[in-house]
Protein backbone atom coordinates (compact mmCIF):
# COMPACT_ATOMS: atom_id res chain seq x y z
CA UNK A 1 125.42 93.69 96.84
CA UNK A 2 122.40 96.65 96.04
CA UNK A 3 122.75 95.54 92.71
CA UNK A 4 121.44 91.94 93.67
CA UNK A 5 118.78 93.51 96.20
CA UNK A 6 117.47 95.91 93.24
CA UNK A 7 117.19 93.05 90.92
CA UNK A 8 115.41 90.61 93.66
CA UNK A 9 112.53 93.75 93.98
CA UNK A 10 112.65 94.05 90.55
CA UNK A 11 111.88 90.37 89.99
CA UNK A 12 109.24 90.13 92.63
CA UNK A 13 107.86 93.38 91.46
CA UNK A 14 107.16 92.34 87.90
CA UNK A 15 105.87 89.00 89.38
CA UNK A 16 102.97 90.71 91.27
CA UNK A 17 102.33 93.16 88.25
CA UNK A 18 101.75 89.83 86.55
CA UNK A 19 99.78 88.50 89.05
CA UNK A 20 97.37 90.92 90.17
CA UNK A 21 96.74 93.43 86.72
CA UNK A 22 94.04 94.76 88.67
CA UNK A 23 96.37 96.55 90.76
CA UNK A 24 99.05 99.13 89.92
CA UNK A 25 101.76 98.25 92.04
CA UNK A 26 104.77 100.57 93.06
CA UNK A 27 107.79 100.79 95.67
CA UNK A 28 108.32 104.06 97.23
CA UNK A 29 110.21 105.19 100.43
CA UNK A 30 110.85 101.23 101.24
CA UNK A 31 106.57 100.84 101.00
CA UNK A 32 105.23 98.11 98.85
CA UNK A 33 102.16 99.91 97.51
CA UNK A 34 99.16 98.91 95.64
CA UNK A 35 96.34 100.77 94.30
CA UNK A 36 93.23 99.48 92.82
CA UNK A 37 92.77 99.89 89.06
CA UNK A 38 88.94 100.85 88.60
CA UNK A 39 85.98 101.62 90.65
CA UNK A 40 85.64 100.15 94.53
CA UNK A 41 81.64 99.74 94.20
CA UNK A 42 79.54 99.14 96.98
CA UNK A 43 79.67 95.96 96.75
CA UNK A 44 83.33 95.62 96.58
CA UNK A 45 83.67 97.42 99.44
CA UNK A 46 80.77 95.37 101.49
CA UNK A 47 83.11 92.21 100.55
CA UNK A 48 86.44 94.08 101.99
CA UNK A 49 88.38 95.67 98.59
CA UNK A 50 90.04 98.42 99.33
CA UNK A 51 91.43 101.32 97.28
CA UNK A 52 95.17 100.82 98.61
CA UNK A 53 97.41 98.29 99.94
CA UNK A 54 100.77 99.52 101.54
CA UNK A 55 103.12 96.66 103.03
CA UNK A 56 106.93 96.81 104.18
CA UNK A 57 107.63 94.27 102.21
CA UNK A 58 106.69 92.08 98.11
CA UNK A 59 105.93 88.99 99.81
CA UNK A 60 103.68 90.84 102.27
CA UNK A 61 102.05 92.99 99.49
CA UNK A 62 101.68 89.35 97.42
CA UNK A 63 100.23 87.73 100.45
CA UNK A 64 97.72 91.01 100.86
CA UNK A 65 96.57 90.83 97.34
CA UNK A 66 96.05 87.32 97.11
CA UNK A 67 93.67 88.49 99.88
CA UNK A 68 92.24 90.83 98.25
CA UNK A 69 91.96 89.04 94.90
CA UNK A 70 89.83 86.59 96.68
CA UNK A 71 87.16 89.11 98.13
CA UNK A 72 86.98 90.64 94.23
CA UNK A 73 86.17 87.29 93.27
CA UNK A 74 83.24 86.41 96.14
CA UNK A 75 81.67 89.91 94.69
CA UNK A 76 82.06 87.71 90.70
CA UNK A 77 83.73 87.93 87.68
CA UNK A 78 81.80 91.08 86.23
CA UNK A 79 84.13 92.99 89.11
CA UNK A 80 87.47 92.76 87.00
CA UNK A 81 88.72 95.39 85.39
């Protein structure tokens, strides 16, 4: 059965990798953590960004940096690393 859950994070975990390259993404002490590849400018912090993202859970972290992904975007495309 730990086999199975390992493989499910693994899964999801390359998923958001895939998803959000701006982001390295890693799961430590049962914390879904993401850290911002690149600068956080003024203006990406005016619009929200943050450095790091730490969730209890992938789907959580997904749903945060689908957030996020969207205030790097209202800032434009010159803000992707």
């Amino acid at each position: 059965m730990a086999e199975v859950v390992e493989n499910q994070r693994d899964r999801l975990l390359h998923a958001l990798e895939m998803t959000y390259p701006g982001w390295n993404i890693t799961v430590e002490d049962g914390w879904w953590i993401a850290e911002l590849c690149g600068p956080l400018t003024p203006q990406l912090s005016k619009a929200g960004v943050v450095l790091y993202v730490r969730r209890t859970d992938g789907v959580a972290l997904g749903a945060a940096l689908s957030q996020q992904a969207a205030r790097r975007h209202s800032v434009g495309p010159c803000t992707f690393v």
